[in-house]
PDB file of N, CA and C in Angstrom:
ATOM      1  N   UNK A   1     213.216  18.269 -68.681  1.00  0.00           N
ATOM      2  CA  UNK A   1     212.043  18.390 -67.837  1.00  0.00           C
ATOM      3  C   UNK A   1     212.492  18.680 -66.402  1.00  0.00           C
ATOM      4  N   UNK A   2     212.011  19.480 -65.682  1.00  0.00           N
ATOM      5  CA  UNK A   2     212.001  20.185 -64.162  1.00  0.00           C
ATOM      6  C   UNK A   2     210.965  19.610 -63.783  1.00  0.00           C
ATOM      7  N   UNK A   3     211.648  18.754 -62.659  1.00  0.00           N
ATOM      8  CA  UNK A   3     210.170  17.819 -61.474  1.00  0.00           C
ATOM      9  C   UNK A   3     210.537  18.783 -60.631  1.00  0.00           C
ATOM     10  N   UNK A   4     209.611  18.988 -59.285  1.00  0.00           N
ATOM     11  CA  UNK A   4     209.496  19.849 -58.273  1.00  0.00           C
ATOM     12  C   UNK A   4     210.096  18.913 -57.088  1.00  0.00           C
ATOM     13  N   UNK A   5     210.934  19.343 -56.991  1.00  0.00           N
ATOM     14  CA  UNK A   5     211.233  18.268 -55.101  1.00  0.00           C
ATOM     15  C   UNK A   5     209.864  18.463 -54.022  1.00  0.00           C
ATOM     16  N   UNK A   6     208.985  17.592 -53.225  1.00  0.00           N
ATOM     17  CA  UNK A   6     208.373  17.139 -52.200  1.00  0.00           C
ATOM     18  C   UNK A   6     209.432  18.092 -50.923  1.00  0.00           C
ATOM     19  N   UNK A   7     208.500  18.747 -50.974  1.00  0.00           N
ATOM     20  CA  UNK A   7     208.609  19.728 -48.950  1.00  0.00           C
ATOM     21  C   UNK A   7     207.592  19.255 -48.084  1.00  0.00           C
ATOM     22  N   UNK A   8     208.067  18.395 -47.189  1.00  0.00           N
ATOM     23  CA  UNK A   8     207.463  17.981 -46.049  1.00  0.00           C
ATOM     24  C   UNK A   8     206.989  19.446 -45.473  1.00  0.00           C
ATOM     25  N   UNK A   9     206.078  19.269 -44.123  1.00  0.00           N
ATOM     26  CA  UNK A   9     205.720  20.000 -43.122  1.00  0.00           C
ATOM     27  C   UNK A   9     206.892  20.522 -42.657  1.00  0.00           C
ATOM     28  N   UNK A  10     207.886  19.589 -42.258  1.00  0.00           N
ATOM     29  CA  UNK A  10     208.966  19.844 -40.750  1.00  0.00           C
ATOM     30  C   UNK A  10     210.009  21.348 -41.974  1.00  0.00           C
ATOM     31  N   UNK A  11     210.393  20.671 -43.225  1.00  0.00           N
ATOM     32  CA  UNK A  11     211.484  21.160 -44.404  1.00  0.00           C
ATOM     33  C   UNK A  11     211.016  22.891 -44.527  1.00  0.00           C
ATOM     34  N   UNK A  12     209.349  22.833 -44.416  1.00  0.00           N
ATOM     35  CA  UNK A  12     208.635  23.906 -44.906  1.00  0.00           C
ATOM     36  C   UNK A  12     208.559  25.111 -43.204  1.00  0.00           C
ATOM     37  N   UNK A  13     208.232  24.367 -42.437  1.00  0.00           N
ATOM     38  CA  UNK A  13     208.386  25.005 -41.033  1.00  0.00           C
ATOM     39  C   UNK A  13     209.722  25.634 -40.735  1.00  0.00           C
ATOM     40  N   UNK A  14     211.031  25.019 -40.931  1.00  0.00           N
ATOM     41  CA  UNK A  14     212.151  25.404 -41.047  1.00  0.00           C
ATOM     42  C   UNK A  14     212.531  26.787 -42.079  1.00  0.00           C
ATOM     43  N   UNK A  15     212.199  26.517 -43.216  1.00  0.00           N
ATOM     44  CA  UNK A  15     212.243  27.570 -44.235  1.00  0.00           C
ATOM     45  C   UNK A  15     211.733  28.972 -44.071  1.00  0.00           C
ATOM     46  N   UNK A  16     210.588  29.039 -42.983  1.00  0.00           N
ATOM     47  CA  UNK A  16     209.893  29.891 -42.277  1.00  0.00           C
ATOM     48  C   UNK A  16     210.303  30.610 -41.184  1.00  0.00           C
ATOM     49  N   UNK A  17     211.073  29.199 -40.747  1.00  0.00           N
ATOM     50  CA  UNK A  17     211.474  29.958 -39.331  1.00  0.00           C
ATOM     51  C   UNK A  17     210.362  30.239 -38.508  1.00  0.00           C
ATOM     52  N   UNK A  18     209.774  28.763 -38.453  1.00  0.00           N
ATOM     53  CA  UNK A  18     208.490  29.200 -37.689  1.00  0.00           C
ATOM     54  C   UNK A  18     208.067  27.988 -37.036  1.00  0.00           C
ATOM     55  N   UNK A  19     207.547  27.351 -35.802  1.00  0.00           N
ATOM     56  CA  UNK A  19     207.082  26.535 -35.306  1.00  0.00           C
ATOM     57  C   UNK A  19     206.063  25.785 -35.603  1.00  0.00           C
ATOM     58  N   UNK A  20     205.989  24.660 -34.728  1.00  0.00           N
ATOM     59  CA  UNK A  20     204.782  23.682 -35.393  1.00  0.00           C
ATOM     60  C   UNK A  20     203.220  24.405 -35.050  1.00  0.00           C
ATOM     61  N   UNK A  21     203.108  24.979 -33.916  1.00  0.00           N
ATOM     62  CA  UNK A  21     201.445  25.781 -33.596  1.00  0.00           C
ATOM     63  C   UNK A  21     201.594  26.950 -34.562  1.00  0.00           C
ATOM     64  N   UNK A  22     202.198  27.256 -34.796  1.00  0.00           N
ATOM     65  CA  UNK A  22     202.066  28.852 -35.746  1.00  0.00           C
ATOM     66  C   UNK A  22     202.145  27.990 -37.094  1.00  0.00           C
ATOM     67  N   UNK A  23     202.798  27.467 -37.483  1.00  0.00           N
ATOM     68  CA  UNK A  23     202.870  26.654 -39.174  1.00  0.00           C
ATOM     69  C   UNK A  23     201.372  26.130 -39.406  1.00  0.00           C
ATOM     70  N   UNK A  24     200.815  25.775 -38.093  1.00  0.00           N
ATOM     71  CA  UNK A  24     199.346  24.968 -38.410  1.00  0.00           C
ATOM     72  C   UNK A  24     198.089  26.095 -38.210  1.00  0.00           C
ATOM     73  N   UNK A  25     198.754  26.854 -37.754  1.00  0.00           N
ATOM     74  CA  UNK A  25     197.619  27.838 -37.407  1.00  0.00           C
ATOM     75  C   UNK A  25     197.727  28.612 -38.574  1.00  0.00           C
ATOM     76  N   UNK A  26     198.473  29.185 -39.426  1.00  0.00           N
ATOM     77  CA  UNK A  26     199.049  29.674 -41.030  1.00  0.00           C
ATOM     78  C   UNK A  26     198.184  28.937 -41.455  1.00  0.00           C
ATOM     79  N   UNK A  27     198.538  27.858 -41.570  1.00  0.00           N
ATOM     80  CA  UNK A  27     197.454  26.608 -42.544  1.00  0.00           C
ATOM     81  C   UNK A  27     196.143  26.823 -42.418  1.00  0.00           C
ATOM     82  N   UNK A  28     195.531  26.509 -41.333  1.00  0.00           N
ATOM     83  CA  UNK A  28     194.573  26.756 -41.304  1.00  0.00           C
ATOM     84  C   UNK A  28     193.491  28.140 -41.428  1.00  0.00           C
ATOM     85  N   UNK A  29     194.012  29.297 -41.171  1.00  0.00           N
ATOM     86  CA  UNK A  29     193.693  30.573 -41.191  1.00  0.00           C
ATOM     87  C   UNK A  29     194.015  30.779 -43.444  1.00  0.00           C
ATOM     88  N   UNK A  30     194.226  30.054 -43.945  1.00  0.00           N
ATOM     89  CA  UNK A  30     194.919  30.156 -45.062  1.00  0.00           C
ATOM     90  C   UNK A  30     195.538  30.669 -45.901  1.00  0.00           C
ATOM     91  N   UNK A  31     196.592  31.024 -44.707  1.00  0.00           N
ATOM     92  CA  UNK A  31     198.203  31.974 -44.976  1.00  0.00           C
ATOM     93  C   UNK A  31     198.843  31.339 -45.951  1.00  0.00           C
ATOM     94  N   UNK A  32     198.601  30.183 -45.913  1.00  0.00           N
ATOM     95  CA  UNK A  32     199.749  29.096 -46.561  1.00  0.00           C
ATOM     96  C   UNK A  32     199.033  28.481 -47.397  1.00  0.00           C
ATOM     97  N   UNK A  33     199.617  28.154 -48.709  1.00  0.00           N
ATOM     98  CA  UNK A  33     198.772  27.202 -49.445  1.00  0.00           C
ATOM     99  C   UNK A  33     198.193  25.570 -49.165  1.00  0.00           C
ATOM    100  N   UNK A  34     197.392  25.274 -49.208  1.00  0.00           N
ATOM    101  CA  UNK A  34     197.101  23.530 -49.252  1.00  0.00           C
ATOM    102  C   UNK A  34     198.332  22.696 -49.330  1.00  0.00           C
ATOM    103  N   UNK A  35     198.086  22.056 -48.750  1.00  0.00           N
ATOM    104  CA  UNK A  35     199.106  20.619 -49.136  1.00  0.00           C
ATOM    105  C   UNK A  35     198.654  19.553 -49.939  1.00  0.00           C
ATOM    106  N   UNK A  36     199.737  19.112 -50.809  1.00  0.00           N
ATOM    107  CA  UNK A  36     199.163  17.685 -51.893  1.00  0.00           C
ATOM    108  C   UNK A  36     198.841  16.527 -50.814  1.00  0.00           C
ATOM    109  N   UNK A  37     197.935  15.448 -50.794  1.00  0.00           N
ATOM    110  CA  UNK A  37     197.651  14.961 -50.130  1.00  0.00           C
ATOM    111  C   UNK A  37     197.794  13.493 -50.225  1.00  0.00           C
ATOM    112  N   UNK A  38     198.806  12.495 -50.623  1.00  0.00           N
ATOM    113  CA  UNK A  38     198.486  11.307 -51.429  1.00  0.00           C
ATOM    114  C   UNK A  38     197.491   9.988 -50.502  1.00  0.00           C
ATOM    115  N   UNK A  39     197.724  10.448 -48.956  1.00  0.00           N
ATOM    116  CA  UNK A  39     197.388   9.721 -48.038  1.00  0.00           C
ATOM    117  C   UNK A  39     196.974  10.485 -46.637  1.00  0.00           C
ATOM    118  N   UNK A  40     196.873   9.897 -45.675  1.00  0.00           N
ATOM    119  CA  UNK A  40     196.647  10.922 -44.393  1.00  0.00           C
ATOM    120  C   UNK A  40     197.551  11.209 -43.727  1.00  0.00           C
ATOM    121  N   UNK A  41     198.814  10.608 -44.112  1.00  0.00           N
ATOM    122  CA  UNK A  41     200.250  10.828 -43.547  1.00  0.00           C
ATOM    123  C   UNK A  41     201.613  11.207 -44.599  1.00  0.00           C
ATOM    124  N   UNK A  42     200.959  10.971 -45.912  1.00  0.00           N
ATOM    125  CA  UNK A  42     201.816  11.469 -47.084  1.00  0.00           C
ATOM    126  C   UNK A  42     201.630  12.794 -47.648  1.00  0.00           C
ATOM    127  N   UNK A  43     202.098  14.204 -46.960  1.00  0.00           N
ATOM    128  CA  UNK A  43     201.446  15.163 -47.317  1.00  0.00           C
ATOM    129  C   UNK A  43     202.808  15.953 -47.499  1.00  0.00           C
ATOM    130  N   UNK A  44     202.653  16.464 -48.571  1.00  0.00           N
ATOM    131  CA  UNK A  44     203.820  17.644 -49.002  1.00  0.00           C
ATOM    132  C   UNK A  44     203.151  18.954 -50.205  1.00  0.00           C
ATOM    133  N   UNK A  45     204.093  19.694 -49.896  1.00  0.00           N
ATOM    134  CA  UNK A  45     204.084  21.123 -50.863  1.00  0.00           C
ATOM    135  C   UNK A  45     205.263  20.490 -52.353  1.00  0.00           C
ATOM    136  N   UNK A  46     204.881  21.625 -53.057  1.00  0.00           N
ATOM    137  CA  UNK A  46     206.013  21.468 -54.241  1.00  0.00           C
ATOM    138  C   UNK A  46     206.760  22.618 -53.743  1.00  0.00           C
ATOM    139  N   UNK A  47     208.283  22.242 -54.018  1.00  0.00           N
ATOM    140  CA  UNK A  47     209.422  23.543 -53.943  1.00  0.00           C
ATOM    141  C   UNK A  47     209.079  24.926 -54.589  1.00  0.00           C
ATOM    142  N   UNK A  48     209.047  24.870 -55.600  1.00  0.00           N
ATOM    143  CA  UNK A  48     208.650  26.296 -56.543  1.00  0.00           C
ATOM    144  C   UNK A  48     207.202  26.816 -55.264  1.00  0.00           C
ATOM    145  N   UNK A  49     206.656  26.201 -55.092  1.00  0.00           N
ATOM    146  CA  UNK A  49     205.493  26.832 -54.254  1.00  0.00           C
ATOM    147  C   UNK A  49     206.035  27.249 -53.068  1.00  0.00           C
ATOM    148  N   UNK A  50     206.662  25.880 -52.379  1.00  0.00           N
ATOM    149  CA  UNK A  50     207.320  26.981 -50.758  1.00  0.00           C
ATOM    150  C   UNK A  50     208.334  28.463 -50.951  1.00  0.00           C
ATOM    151  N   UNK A  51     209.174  27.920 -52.151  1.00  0.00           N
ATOM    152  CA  UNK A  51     209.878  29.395 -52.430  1.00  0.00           C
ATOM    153  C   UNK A  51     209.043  30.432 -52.377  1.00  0.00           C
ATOM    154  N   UNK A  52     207.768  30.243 -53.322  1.00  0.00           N
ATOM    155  CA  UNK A  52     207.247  31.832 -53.296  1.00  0.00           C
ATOM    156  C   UNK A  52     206.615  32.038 -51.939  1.00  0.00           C
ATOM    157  N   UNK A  53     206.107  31.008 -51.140  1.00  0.00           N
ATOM    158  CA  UNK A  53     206.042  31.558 -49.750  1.00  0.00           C
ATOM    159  C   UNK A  53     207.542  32.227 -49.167  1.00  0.00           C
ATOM    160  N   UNK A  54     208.381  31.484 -49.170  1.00  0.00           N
ATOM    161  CA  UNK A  54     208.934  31.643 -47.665  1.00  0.00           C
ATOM    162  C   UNK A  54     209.532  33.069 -48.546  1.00  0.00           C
ATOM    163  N   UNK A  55     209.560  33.571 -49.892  1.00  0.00           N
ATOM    164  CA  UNK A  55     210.136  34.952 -50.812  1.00  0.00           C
ATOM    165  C   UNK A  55     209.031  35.993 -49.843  1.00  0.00           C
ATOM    166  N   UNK A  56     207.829  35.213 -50.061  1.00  0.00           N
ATOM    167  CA  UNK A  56     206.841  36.767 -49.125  1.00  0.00           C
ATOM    168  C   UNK A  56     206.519  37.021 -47.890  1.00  0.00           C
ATOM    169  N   UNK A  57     207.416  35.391 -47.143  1.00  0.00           N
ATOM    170  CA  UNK A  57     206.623  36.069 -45.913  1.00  0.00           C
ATOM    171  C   UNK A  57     208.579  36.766 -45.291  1.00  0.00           C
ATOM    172  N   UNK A  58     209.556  36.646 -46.561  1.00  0.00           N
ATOM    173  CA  UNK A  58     211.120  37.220 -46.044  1.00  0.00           C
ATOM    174  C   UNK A  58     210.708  38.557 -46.393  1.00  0.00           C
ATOM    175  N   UNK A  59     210.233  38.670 -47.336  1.00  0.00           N
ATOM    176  CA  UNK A  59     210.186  40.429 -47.429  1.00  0.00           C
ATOM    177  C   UNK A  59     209.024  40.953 -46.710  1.00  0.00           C
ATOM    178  N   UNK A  60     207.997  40.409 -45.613  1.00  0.00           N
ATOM    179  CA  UNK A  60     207.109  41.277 -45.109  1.00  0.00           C
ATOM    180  C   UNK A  60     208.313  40.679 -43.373  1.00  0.00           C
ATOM    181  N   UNK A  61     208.665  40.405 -43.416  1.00  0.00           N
ATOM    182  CA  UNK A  61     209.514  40.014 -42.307  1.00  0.00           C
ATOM    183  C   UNK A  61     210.700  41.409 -42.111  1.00  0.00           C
ATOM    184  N   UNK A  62     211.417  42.099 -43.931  1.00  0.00           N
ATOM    185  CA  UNK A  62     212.332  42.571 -44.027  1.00  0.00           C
ATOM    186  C   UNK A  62     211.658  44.105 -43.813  1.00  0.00           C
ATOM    187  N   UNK A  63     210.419  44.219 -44.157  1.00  0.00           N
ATOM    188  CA  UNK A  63     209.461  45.319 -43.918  1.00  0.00           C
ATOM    189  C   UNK A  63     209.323  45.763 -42.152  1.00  0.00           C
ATOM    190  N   UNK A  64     209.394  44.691 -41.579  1.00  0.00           N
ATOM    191  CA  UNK A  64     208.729  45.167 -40.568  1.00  0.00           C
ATOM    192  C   UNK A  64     209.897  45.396 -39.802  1.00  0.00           C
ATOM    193  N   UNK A  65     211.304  44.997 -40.004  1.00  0.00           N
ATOM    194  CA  UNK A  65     212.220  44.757 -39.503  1.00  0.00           C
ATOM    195  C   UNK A  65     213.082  46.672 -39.731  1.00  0.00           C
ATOM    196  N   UNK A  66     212.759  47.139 -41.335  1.00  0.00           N
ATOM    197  CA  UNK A  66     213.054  48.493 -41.300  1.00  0.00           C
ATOM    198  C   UNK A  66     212.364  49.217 -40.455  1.00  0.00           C
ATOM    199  N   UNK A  67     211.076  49.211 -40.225  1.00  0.00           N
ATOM    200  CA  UNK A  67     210.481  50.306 -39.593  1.00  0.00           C
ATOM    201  C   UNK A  67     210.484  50.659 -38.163  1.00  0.00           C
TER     202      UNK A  67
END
């Protein structure tokens, strides 16, 4: 069995390469998927999920970077 490792905010911001006003403003505009929520301070993504983010926002990053 494959459990998913817990990605905090800060783990997931890093992976991005992206700051805390732009990571929340993603969120909210809903660039980024939801977060699991267990509490109002216990909030994480699953790994397999941040991968396929931080996979699309590297290749529209690698896009803009050729042209």
């Amino acid at each position: 069995m494959n459990i998913d490792k817990r990605v905090r905010a800060s783990e997931f911001m890093n992976l991005l390469s992206v700051g805390r006003t732009k990571f929340y403003r993603m969120l909210k505009r809903g660039e980024l998927p939801k977060p699991i929520k267990l509490s109002e301070k216990d909030v994480f993504w699953h790994e397999s999920q941040v991968k396929k983010e931080v996979e699309k926002y590297k290749q529209e990053s690698d896009n803009i970077a050729c042209t």
